[in-house]
PDB file of N, CA and C in Angstrom:
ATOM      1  N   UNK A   1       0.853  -1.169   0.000  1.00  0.00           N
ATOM      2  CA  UNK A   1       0.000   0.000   0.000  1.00  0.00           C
ATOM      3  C   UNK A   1       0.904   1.240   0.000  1.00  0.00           C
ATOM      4  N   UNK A   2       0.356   2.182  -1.132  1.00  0.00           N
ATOM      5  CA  UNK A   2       1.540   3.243  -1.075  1.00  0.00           C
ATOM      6  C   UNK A   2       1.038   4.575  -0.242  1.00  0.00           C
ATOM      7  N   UNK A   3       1.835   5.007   0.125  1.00  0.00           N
ATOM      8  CA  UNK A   3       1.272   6.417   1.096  1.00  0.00           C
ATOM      9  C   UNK A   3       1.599   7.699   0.511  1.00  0.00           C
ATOM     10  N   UNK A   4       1.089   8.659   0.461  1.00  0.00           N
ATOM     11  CA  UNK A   4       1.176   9.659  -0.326  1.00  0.00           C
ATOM     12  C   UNK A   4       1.617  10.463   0.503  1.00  0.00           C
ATOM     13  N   UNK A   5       2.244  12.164   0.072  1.00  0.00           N
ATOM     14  CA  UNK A   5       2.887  13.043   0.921  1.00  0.00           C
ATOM     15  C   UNK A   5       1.780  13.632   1.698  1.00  0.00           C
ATOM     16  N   UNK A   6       1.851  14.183   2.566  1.00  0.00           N
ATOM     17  CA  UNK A   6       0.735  15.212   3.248  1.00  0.00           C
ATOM     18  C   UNK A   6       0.727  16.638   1.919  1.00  0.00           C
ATOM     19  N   UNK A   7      -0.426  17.149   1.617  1.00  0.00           N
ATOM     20  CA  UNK A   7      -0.406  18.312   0.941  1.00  0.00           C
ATOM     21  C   UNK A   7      -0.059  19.591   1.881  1.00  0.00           C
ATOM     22  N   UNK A   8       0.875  20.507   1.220  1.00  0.00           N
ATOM     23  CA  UNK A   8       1.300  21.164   2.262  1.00  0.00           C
ATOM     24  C   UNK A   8       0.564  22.213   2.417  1.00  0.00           C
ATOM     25  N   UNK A   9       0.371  22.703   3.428  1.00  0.00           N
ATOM     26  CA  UNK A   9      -0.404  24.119   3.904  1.00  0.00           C
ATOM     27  C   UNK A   9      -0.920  24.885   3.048  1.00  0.00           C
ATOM     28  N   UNK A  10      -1.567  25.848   2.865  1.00  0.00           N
ATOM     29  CA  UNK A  10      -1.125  27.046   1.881  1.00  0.00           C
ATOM     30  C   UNK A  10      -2.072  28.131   2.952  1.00  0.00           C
ATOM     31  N   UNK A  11      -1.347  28.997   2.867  1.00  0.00           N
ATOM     32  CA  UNK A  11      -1.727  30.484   3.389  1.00  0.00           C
ATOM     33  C   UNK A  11      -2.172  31.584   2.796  1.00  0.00           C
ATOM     34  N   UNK A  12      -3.668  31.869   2.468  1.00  0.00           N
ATOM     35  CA  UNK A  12      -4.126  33.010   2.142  1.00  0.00           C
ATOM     36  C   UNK A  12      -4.551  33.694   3.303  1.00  0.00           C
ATOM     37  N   UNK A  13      -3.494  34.613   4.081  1.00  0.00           N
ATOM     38  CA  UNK A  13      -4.468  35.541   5.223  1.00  0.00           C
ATOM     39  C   UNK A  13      -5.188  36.363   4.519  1.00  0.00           C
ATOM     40  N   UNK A  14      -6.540  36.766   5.304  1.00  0.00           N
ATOM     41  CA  UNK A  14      -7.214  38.408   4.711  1.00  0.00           C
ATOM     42  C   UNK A  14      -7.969  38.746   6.054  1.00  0.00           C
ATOM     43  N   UNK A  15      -8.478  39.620   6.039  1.00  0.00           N
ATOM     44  CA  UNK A  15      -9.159  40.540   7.628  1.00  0.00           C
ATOM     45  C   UNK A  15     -10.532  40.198   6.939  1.00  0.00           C
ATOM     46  N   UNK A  16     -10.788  39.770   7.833  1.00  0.00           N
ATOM     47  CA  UNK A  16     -12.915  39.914   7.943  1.00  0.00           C
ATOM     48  C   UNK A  16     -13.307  41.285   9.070  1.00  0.00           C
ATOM     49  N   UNK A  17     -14.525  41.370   8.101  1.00  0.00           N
ATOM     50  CA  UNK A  17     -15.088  42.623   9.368  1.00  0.00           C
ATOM     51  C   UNK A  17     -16.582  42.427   9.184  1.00  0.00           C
ATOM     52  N   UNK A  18     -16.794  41.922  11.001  1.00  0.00           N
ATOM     53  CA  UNK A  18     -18.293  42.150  11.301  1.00  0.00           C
ATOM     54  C   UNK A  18     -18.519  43.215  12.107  1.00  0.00           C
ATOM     55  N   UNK A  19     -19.660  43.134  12.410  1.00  0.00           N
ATOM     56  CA  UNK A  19     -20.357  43.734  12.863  1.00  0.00           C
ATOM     57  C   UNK A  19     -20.659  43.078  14.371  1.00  0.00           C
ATOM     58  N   UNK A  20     -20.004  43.727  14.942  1.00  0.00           N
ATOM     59  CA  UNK A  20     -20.190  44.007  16.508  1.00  0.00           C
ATOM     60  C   UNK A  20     -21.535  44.345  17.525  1.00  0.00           C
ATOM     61  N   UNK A  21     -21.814  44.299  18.901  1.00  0.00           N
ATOM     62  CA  UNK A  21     -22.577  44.868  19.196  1.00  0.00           C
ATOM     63  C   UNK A  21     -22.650  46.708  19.404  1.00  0.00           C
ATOM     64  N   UNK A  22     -21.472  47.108  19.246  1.00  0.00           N
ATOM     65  CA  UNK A  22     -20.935  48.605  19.491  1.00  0.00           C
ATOM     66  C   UNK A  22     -20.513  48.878  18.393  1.00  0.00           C
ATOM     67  N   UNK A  23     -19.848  48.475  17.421  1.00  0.00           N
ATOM     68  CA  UNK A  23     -18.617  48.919  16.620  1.00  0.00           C
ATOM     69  C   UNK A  23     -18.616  47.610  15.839  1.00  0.00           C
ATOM     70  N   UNK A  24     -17.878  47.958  14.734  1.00  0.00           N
ATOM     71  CA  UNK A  24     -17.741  47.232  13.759  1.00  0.00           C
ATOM     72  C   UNK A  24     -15.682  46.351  14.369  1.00  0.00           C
ATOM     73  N   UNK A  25     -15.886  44.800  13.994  1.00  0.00           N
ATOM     74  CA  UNK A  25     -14.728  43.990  14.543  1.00  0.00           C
ATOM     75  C   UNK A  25     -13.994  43.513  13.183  1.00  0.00           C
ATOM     76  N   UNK A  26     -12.520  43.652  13.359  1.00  0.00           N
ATOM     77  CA  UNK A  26     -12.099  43.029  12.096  1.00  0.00           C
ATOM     78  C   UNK A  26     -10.763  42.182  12.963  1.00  0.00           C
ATOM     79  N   UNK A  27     -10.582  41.453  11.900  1.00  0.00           N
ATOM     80  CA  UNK A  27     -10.014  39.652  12.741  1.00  0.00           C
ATOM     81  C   UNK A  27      -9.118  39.500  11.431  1.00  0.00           C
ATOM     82  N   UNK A  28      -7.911  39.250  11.875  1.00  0.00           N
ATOM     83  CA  UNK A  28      -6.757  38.233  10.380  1.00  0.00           C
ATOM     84  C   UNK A  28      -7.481  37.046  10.484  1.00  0.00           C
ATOM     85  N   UNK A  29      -7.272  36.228   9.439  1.00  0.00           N
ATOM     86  CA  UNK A  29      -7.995  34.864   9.220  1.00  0.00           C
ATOM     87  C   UNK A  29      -7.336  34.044   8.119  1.00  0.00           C
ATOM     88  N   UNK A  30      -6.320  33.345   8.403  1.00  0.00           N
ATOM     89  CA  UNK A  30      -5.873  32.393   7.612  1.00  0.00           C
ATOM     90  C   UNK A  30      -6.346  30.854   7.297  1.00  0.00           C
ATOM     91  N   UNK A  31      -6.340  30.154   5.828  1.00  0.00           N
ATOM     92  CA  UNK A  31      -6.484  29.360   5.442  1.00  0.00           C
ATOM     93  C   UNK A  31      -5.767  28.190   6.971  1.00  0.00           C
ATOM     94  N   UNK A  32      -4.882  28.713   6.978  1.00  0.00           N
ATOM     95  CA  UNK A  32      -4.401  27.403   7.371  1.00  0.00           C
ATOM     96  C   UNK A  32      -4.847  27.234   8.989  1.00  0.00           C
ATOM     97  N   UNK A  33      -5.764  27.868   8.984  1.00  0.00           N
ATOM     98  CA  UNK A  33      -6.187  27.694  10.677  1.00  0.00           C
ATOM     99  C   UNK A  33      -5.905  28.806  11.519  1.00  0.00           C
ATOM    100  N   UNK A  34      -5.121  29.603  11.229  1.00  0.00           N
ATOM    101  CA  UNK A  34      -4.399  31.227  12.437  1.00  0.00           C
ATOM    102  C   UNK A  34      -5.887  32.040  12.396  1.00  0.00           C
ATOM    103  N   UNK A  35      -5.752  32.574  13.350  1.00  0.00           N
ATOM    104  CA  UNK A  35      -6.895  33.561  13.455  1.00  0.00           C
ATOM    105  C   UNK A  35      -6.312  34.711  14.322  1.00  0.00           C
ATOM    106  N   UNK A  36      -6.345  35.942  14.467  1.00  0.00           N
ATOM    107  CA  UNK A  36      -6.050  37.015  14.931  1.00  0.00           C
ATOM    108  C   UNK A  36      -7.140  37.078  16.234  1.00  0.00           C
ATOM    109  N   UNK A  37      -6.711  38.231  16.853  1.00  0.00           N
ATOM    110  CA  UNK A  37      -7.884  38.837  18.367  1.00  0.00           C
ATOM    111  C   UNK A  37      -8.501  39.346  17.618  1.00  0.00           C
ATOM    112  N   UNK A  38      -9.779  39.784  18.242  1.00  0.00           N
ATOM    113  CA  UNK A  38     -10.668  41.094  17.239  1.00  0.00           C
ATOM    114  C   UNK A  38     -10.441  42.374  17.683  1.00  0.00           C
ATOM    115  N   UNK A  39     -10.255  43.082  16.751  1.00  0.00           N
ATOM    116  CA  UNK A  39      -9.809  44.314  16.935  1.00  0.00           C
ATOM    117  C   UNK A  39     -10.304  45.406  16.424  1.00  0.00           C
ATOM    118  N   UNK A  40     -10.623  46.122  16.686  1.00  0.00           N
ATOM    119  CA  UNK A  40     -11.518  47.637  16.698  1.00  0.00           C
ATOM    120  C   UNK A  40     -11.316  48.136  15.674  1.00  0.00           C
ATOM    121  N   UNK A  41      -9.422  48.208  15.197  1.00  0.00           N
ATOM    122  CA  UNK A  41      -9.082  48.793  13.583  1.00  0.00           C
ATOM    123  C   UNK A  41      -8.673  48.252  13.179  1.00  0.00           C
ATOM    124  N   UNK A  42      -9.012  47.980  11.910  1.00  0.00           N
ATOM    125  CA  UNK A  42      -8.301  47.173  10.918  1.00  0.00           C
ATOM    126  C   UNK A  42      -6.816  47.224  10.699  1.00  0.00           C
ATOM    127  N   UNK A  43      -5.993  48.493  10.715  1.00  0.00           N
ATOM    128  CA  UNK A  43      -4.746  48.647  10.781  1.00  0.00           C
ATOM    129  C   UNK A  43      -4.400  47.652  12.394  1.00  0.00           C
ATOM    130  N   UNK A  44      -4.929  47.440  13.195  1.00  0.00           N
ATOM    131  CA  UNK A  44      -4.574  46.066  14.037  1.00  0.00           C
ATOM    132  C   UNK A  44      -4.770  45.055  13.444  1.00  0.00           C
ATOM    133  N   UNK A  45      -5.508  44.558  12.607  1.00  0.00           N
ATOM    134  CA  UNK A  45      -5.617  43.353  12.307  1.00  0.00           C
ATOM    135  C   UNK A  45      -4.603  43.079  11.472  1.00  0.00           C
ATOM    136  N   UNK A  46      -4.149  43.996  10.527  1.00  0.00           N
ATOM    137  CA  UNK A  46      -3.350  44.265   9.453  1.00  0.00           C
ATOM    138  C   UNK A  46      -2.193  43.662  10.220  1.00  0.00           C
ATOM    139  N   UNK A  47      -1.763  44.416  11.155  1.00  0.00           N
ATOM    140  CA  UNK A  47      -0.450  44.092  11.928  1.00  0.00           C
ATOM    141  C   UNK A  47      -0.594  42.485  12.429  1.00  0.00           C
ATOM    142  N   UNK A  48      -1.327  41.649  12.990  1.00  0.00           N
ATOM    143  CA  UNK A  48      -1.400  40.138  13.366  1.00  0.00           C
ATOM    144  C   UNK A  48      -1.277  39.930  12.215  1.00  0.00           C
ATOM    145  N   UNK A  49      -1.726  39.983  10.800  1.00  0.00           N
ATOM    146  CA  UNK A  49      -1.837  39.329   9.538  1.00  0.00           C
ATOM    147  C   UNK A  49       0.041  39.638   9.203  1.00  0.00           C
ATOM    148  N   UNK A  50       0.425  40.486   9.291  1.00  0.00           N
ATOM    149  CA  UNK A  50       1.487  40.775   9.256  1.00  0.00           C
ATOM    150  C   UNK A  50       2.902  39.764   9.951  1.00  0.00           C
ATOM    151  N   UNK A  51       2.335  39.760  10.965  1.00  0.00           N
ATOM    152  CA  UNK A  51       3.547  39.074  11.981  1.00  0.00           C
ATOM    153  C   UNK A  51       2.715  37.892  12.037  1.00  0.00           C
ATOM    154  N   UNK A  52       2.098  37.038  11.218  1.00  0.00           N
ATOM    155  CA  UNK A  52       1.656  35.771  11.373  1.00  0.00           C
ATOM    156  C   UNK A  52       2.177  35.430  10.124  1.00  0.00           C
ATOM    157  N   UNK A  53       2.519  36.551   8.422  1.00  0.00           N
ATOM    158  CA  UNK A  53       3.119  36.049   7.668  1.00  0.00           C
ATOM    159  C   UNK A  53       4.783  35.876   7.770  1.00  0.00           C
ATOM    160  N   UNK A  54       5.529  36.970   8.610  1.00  0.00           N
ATOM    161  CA  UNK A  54       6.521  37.401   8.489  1.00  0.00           C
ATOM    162  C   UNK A  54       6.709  35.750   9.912  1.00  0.00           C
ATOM    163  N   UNK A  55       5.994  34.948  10.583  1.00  0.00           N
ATOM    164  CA  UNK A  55       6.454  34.201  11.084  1.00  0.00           C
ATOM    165  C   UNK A  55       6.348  32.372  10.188  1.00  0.00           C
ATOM    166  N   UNK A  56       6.323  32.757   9.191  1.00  0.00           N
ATOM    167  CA  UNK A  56       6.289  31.700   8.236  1.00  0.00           C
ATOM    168  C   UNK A  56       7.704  31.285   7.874  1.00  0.00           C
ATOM    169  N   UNK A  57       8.225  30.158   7.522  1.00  0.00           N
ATOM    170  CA  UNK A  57       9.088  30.020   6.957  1.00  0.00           C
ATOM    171  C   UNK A  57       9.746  30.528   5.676  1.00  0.00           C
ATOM    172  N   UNK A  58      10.792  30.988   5.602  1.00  0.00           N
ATOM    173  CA  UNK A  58      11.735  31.759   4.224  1.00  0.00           C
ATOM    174  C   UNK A  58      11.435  30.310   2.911  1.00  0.00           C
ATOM    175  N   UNK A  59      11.508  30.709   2.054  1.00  0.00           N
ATOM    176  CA  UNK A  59      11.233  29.658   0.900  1.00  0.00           C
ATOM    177  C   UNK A  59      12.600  29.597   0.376  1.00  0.00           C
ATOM    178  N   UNK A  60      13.091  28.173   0.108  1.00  0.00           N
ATOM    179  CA  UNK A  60      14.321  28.085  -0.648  1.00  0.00           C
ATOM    180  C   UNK A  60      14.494  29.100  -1.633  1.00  0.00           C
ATOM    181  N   UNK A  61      15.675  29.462  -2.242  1.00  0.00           N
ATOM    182  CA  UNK A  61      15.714  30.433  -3.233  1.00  0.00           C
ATOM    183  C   UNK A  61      15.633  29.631  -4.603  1.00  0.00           C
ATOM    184  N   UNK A  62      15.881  28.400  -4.604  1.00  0.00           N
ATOM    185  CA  UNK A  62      15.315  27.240  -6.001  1.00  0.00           C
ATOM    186  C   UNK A  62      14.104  27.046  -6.212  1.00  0.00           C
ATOM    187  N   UNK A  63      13.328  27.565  -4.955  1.00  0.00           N
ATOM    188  CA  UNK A  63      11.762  26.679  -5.451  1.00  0.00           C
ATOM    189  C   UNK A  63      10.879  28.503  -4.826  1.00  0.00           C
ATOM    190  N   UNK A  64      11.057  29.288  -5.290  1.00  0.00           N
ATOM    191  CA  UNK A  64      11.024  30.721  -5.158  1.00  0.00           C
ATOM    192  C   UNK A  64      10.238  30.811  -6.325  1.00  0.00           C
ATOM    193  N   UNK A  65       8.792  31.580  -6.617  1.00  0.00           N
ATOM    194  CA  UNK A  65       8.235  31.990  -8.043  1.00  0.00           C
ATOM    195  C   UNK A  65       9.111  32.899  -8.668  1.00  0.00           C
ATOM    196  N   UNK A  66       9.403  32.917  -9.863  1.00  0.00           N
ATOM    197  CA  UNK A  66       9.763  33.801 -10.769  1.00  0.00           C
ATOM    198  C   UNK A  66       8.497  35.105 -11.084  1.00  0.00           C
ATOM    199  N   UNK A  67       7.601  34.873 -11.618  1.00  0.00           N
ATOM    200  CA  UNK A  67       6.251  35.118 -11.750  1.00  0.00           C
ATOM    201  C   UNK A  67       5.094  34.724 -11.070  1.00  0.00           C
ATOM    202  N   UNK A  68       5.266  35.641  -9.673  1.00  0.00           N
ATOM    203  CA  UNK A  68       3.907  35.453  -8.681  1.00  0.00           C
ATOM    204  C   UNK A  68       2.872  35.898  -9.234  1.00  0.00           C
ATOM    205  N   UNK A  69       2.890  37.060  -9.659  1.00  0.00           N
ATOM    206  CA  UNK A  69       1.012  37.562 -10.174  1.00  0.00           C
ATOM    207  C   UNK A  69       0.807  36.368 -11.508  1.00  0.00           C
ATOM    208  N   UNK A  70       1.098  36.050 -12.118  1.00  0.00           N
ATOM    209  CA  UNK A  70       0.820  35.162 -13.325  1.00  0.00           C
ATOM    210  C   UNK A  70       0.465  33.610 -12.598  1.00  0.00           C
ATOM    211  N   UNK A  71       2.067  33.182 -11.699  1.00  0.00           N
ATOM    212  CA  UNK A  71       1.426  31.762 -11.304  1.00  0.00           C
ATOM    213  C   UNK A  71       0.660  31.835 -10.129  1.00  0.00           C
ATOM    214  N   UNK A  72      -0.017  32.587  -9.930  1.00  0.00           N
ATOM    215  CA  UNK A  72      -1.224  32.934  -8.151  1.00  0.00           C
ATOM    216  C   UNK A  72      -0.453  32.633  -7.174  1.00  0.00           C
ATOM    217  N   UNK A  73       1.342  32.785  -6.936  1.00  0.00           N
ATOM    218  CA  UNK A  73       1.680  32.122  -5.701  1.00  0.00           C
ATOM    219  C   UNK A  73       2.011  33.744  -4.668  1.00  0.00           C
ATOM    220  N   UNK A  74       2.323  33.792  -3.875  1.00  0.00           N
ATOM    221  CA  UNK A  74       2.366  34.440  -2.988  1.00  0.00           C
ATOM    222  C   UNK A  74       3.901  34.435  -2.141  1.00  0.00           C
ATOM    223  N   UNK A  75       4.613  35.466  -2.224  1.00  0.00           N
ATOM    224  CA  UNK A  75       6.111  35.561  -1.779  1.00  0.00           C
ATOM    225  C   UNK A  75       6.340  34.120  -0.413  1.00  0.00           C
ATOM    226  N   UNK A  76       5.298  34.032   0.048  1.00  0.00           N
ATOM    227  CA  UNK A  76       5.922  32.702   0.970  1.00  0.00           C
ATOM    228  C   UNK A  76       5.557  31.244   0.647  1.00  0.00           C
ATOM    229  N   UNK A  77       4.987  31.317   0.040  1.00  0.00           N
ATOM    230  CA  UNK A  77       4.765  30.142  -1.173  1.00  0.00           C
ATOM    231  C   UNK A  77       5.606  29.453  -1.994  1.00  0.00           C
ATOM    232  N   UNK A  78       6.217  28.096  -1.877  1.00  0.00           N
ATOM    233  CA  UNK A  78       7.314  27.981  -3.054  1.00  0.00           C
ATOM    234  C   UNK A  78       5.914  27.087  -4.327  1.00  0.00           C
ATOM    235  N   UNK A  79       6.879  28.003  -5.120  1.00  0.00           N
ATOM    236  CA  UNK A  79       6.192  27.354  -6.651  1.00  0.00           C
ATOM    237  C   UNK A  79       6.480  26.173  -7.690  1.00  0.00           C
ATOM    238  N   UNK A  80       5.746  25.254  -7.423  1.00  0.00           N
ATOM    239  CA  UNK A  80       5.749  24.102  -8.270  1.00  0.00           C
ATOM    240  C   UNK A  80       6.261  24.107  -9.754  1.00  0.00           C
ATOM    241  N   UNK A  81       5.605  25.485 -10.264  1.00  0.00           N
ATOM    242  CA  UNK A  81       5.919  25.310 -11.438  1.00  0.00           C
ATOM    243  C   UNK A  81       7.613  26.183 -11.802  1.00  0.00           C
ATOM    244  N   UNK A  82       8.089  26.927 -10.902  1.00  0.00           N
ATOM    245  CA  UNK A  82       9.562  27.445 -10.700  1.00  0.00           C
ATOM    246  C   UNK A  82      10.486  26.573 -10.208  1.00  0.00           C
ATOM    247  N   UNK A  83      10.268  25.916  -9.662  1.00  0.00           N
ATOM    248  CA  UNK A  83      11.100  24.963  -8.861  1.00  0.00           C
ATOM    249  C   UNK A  83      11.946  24.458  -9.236  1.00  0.00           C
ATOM    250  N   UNK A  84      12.914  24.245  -9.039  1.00  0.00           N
ATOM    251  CA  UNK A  84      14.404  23.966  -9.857  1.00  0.00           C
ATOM    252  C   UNK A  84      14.397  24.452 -11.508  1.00  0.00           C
ATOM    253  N   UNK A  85      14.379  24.861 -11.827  1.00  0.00           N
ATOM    254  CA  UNK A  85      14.426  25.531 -13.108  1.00  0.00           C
ATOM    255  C   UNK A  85      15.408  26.769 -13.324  1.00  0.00           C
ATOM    256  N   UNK A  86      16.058  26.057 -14.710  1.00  0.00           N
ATOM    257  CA  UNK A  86      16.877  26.610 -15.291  1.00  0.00           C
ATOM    258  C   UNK A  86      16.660  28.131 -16.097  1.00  0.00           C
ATOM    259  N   UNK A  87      17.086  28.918 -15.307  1.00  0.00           N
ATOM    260  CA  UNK A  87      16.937  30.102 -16.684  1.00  0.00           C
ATOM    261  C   UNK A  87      16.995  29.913 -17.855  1.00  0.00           C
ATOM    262  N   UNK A  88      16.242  30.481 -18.723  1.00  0.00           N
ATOM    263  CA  UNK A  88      16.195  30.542 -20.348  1.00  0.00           C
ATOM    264  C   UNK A  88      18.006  31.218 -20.956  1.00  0.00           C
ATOM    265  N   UNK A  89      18.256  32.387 -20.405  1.00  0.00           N
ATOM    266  CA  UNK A  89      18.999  32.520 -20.576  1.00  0.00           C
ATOM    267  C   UNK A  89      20.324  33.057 -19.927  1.00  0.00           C
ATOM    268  N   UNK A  90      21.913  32.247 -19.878  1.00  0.00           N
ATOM    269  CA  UNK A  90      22.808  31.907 -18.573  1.00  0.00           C
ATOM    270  C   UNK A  90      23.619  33.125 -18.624  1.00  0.00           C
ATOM    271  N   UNK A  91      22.839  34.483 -18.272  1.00  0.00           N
ATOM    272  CA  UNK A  91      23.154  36.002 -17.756  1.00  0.00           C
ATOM    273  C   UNK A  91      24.805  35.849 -16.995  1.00  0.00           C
ATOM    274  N   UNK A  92      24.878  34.741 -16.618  1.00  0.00           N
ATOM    275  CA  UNK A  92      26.367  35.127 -15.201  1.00  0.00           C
ATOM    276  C   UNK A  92      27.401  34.995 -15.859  1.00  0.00           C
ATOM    277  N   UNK A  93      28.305  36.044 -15.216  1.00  0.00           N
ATOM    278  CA  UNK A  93      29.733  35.983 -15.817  1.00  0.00           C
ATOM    279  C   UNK A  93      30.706  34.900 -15.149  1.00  0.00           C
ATOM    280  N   UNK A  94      31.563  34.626 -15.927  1.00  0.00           N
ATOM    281  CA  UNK A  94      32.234  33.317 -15.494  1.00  0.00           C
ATOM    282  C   UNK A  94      34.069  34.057 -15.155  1.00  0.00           C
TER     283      UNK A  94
END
């Protein structure tokens, strides 16, 4: 019986904002389960969304997107389709 890899995480944070009994609440909210405090301003939530990405792991510099807006990946994201890949063309001086 063969076992397959675990699929790995993926992280889209974004802020939700409800509606409170006083005031309107906005919350970070990540895919992968993180959730922020609720917080009164959004520039707080901004900041947990912030230091919940900046506490993610650095991505190898081999498996790094070349083209994030084109392949939907996101700077902490390594990209499947970049991933070890050779430049088109070998720019370095020797």
């Amino acid at each position: 019986m063969a076992t397959t890899a675990p699929a790995p995480v993926r992280h889209r944070p974004t802020i939700t904002r409800t509606a409170g009994q006083v005031s309107t609440i906005y919350r970070f909210v990540c895919l992968c389960g993180a959730t922020g405090e609720e917080q009164a301003a959004r520039r707080m939530a901004l900041m947990d969304l912030n230091q919940h990405v900046l506490s993610l792991p650095r991505v190898p510099a081999d498996q790094q997107c070349r083209t994030p807006r084109t392949h939907g990946r996101s700077p902490w994201e390594p990209c499947g389709l970049c991933a070890d890949q050779t430049s088109l063309f070998d720019l370095e001086v020797s």
